[in-house]
N, C-alpha and C. Protein backbone atom coordinates (compact mmCIF):
# COMPACT_ATOMS: atom_id res chain seq x y z
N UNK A 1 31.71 -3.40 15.56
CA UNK A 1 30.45 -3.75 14.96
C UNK A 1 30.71 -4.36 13.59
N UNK A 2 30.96 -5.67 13.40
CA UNK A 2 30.54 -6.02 11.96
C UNK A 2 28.92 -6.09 11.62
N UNK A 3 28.69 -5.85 9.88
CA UNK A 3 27.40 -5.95 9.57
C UNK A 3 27.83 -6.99 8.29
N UNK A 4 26.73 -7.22 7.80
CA UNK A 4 26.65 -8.20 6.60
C UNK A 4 25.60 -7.94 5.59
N UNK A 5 25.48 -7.11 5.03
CA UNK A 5 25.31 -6.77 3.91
C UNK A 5 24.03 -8.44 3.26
N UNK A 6 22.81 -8.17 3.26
CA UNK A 6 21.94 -8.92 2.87
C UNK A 6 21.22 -8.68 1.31
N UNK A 7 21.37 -9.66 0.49
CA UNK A 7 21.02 -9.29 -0.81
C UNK A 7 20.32 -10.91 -1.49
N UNK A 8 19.00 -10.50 -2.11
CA UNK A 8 18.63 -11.89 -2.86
C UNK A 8 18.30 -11.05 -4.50
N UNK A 9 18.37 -11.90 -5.48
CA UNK A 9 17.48 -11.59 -6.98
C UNK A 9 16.30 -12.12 -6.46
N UNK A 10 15.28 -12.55 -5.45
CA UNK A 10 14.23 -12.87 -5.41
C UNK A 10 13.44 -11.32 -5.15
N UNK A 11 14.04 -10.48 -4.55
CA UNK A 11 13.79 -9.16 -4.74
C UNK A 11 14.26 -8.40 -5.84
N UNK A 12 13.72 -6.99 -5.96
CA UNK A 12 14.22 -5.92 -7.13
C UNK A 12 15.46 -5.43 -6.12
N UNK A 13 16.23 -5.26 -7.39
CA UNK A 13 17.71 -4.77 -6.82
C UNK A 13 17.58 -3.22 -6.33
N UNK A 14 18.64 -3.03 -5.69
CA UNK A 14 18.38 -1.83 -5.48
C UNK A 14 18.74 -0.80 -6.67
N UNK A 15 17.80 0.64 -5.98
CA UNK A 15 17.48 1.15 -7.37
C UNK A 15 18.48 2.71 -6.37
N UNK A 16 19.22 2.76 -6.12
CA UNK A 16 20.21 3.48 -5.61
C UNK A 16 21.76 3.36 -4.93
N UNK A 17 22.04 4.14 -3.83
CA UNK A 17 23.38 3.58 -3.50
C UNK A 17 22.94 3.23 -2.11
N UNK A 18 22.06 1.87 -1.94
CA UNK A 18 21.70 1.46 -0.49
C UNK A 18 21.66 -0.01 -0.89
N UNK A 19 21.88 -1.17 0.35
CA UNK A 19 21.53 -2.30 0.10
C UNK A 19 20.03 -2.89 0.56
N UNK A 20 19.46 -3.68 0.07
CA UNK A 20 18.10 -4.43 0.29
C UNK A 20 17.84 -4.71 2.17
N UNK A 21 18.89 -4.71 2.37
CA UNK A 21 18.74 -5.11 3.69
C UNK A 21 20.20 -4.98 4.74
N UNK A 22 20.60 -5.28 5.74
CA UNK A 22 22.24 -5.01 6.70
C UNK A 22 21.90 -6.17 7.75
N UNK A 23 22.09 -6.46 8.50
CA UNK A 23 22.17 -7.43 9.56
C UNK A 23 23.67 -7.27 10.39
N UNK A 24 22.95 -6.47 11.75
CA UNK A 24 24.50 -6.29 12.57
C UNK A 24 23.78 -7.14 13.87
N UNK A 25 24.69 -8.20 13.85
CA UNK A 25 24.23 -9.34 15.37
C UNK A 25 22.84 -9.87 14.66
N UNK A 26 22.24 -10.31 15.48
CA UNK A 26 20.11 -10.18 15.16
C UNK A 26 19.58 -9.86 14.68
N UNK A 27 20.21 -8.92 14.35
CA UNK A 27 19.24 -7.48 13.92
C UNK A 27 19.39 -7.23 12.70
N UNK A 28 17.97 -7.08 11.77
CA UNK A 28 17.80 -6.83 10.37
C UNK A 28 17.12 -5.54 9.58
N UNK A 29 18.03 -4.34 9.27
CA UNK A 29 17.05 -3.45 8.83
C UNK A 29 17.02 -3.08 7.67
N UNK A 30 15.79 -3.30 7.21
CA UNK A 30 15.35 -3.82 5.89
C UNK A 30 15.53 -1.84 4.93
N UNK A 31 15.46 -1.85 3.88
CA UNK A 31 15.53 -1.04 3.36
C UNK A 31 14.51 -0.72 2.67
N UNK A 32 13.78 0.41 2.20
CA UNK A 32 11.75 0.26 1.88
C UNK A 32 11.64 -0.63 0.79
N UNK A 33 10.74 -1.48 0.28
CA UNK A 33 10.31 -1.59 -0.15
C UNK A 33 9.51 -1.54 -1.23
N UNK A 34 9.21 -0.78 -2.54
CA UNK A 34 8.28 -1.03 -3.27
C UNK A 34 7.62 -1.99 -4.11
N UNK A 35 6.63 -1.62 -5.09
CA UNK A 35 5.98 -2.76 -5.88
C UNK A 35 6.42 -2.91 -6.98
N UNK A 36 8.08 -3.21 -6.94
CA UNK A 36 8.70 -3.46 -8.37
C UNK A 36 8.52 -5.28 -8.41
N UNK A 37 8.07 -5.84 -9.89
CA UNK A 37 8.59 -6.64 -10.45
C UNK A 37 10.54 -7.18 -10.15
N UNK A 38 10.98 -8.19 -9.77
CA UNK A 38 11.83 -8.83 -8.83
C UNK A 38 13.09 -8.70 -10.55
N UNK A 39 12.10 -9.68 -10.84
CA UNK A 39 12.25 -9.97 -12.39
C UNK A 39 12.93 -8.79 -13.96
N UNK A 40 11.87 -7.73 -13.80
CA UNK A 40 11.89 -6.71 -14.73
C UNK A 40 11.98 -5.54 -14.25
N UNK A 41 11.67 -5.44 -13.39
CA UNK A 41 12.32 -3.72 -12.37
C UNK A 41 11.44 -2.69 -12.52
N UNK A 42 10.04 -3.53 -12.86
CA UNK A 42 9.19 -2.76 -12.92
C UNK A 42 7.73 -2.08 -12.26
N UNK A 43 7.01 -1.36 -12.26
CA UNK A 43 6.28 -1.13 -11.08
C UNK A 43 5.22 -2.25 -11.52
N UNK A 44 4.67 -3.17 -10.81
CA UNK A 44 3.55 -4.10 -10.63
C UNK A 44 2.05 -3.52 -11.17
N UNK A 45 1.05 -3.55 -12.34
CA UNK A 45 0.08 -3.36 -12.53
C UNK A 45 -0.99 -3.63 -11.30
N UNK A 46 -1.61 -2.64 -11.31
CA UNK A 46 -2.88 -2.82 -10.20
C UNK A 46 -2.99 -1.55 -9.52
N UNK A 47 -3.89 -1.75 -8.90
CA UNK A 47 -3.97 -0.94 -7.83
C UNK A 47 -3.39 -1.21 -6.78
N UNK A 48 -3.73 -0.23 -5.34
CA UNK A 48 -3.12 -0.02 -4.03
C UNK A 48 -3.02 -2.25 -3.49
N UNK A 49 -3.81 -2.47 -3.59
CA UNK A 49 -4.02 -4.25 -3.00
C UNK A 49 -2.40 -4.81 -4.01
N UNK A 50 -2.50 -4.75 -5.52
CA UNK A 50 -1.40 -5.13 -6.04
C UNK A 50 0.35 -4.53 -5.62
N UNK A 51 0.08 -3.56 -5.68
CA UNK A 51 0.93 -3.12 -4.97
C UNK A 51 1.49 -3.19 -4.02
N UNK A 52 0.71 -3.60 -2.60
CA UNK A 52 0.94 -3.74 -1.37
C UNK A 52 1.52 -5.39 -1.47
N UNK A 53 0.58 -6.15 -1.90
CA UNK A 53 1.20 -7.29 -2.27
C UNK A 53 2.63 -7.75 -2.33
N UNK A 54 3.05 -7.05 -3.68
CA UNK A 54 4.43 -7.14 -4.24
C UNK A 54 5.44 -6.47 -3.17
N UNK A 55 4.99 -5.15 -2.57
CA UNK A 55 6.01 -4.93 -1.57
C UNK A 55 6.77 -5.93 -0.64
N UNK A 56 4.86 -6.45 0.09
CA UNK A 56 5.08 -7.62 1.16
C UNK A 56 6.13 -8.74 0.56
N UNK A 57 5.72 -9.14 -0.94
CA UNK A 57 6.38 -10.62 -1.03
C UNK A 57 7.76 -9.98 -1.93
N UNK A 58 7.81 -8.75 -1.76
CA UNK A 58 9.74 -8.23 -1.71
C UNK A 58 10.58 -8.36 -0.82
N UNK A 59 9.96 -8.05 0.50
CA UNK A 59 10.45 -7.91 2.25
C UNK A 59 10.34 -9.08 2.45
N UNK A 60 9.16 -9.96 1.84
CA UNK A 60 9.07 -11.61 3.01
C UNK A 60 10.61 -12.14 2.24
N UNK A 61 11.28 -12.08 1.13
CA UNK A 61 12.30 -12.31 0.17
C UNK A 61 13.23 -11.97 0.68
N UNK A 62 13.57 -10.79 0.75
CA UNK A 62 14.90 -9.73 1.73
C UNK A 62 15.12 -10.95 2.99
N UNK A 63 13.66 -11.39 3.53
CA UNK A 63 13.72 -11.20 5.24
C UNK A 63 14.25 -12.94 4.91
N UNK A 64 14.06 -14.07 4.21
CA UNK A 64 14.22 -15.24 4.05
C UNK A 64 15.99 -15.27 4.04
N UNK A 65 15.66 -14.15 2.97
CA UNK A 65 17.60 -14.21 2.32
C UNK A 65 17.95 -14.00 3.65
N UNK A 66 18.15 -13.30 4.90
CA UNK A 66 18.94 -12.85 5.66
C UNK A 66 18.39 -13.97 7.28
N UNK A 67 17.85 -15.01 6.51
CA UNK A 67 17.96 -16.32 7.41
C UNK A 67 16.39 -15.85 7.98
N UNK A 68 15.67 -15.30 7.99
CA UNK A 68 14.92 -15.09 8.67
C UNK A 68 13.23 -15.51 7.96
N UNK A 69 12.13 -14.99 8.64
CA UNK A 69 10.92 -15.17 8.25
C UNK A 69 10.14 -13.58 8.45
N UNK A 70 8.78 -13.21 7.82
CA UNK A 70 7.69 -12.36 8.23
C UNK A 70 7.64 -12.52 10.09
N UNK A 71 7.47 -13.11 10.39
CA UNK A 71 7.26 -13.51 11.98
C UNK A 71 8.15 -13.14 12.74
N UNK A 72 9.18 -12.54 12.08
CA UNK A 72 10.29 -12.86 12.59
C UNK A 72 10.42 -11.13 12.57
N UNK A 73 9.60 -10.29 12.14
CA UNK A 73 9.52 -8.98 12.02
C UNK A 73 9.30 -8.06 13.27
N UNK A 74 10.11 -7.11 13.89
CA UNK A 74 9.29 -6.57 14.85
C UNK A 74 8.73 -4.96 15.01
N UNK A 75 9.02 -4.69 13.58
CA UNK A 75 8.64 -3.12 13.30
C UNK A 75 8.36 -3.05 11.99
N UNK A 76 7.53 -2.23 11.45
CA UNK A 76 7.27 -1.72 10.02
C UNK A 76 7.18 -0.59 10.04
N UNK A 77 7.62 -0.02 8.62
CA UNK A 77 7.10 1.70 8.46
C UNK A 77 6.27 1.42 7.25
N UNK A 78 4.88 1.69 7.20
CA UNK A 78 4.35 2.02 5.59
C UNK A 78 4.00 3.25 5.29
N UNK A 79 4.32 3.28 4.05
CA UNK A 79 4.70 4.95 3.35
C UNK A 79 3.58 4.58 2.39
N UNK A 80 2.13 5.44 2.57
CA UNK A 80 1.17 5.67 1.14
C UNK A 80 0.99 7.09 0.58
N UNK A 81 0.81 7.01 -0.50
CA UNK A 81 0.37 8.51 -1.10
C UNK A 81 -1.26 8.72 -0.48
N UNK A 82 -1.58 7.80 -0.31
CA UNK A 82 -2.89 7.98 0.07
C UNK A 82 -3.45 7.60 1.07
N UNK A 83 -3.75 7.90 2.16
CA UNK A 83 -4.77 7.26 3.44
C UNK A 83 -5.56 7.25 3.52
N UNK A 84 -6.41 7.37 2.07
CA UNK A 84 -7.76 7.11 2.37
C UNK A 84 -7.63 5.48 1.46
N UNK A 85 -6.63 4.66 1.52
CA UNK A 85 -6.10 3.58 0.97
C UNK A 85 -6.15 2.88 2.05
N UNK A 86 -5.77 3.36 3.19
CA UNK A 86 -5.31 2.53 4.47
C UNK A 86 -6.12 1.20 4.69
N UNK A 87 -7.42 1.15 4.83
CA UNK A 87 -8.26 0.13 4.92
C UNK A 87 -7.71 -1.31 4.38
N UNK A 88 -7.26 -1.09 2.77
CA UNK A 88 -7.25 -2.30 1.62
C UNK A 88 -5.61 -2.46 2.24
N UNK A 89 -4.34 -1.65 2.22
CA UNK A 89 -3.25 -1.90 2.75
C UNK A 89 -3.88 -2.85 3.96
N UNK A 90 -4.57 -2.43 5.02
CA UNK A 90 -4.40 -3.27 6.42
C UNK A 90 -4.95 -4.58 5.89
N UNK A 91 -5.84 -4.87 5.54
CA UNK A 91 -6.51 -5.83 4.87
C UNK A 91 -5.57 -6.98 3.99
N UNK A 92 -4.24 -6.53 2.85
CA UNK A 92 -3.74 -7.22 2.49
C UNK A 92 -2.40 -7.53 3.67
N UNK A 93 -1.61 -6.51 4.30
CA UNK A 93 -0.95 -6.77 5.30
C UNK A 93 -1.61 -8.11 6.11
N UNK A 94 -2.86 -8.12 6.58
CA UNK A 94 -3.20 -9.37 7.49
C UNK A 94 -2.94 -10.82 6.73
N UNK A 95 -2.98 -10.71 5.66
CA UNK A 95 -2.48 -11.91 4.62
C UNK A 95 -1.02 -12.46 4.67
N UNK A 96 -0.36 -11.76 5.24
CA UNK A 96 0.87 -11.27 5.45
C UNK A 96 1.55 -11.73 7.14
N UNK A 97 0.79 -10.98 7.62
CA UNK A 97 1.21 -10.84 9.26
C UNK A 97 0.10 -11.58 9.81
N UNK A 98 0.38 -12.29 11.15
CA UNK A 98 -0.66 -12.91 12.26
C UNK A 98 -0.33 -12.28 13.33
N UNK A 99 -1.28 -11.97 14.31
CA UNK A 99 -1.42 -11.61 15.75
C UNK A 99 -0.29 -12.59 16.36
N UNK A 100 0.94 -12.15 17.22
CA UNK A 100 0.70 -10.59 18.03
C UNK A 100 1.55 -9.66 16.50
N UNK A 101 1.11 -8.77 15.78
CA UNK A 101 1.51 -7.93 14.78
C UNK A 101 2.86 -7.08 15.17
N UNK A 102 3.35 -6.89 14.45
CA UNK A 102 4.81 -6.41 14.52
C UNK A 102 4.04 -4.87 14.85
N UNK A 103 5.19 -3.61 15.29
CA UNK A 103 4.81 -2.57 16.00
C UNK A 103 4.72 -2.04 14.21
N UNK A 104 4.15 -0.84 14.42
CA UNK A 104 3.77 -0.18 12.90
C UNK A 104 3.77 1.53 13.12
N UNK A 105 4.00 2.09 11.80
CA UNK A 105 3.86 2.88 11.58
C UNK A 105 3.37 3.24 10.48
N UNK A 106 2.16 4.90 9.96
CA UNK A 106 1.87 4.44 8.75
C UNK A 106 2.11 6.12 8.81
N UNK A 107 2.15 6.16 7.54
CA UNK A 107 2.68 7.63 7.50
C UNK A 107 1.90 8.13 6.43
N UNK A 108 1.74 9.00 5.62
CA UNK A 108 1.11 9.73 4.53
C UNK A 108 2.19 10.26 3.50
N UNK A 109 2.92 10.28 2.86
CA UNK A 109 3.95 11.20 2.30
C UNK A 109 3.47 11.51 0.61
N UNK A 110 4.14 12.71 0.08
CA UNK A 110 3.56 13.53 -1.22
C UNK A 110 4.39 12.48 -2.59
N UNK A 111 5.11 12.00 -2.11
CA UNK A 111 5.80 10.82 -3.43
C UNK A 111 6.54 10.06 -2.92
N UNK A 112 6.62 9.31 -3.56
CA UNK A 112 7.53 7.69 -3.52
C UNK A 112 8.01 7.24 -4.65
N UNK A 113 8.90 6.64 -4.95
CA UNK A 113 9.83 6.48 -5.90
C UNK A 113 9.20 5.82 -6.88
N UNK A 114 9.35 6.08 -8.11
CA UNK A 114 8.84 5.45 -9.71
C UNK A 114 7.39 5.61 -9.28
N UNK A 115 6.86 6.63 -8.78
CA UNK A 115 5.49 7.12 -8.58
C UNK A 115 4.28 6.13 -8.08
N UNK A 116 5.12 4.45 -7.37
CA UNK A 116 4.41 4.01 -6.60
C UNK A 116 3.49 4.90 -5.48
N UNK A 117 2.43 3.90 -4.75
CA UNK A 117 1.40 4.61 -3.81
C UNK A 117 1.78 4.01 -2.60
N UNK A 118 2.60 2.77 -2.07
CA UNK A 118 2.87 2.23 -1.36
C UNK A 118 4.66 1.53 -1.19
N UNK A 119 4.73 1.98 0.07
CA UNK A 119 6.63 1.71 0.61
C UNK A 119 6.22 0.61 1.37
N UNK A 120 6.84 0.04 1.92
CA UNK A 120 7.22 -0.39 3.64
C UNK A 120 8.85 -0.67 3.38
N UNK A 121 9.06 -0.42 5.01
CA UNK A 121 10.29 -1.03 5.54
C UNK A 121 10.08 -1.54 6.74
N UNK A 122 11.28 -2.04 7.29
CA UNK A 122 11.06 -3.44 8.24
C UNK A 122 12.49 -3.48 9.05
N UNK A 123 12.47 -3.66 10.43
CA UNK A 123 13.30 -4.21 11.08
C UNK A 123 13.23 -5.92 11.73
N UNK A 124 13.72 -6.79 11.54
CA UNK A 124 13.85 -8.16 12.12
C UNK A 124 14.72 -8.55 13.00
N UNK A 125 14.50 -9.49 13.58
CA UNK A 125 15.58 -9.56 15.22
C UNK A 125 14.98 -11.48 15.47
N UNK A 126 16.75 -11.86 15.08
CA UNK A 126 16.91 -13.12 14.81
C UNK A 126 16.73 -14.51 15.77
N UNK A 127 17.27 -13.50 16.98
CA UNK A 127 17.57 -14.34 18.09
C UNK A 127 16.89 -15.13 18.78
């Protein structure tokens, strides 16, 4: 199995000992996401919509660097502190994604890193 190690500055670097993204064959699995500034490493002003935003156009970044597109997505996980958020997340996601929608998952969890409200991660498949 070789992998290849996927990395852009159009995203925030990573903020641990993981890379932005791996690609073994086709296959791209993205590493989560938050609403950091690409630039300053910082969490994005706004609310849950700003936030979700910056995630998306972190991953559409990851997913370009590693040859690929959004479309080109065939799974998501989104991680909120809050589900009673879910609505405005699906809402900016469609800005994002077109029918037929990548498979999803949405989860609820008690924290997320630098006390963002919103994760995603992503698998892509090239072929």
């Amino acid at each position: 199995m070789s992998k290849q190690i996927v990395h852009t500055e159009q995203a925030p670097a990573a903020i641990g000992p993981y890379s932005q993204a791996v690609r073994v064959g086709d296959t791209v699995y993205f590493s989560g996401q938050i609403p950091l500034d690409p630039a300053t490493g910082e969490v994005v002003a706004g609310g849950i919509d700003a936030q979700a935003r910056r995630a998306f156009d972190n991953l559409k970044a990851v997913a370009e660097a590693a040859g690929g597109s959004l479309d080109r997505i065939v799974r998501l996980g989104l991680f909120l502190t809050d589900l009673g958020e879910f609505a405005a997340v699906n809402a900016v996601m469609q800005e994002y994604f077109q029918a037929p929608y990548p498979a999803r998952s949405t989860i609820q969890v008690a924290a997320l890193p630098k006390g963002v409200g919103f994760e995603v991660e992503a698998t892509m498949v090239l072929g």
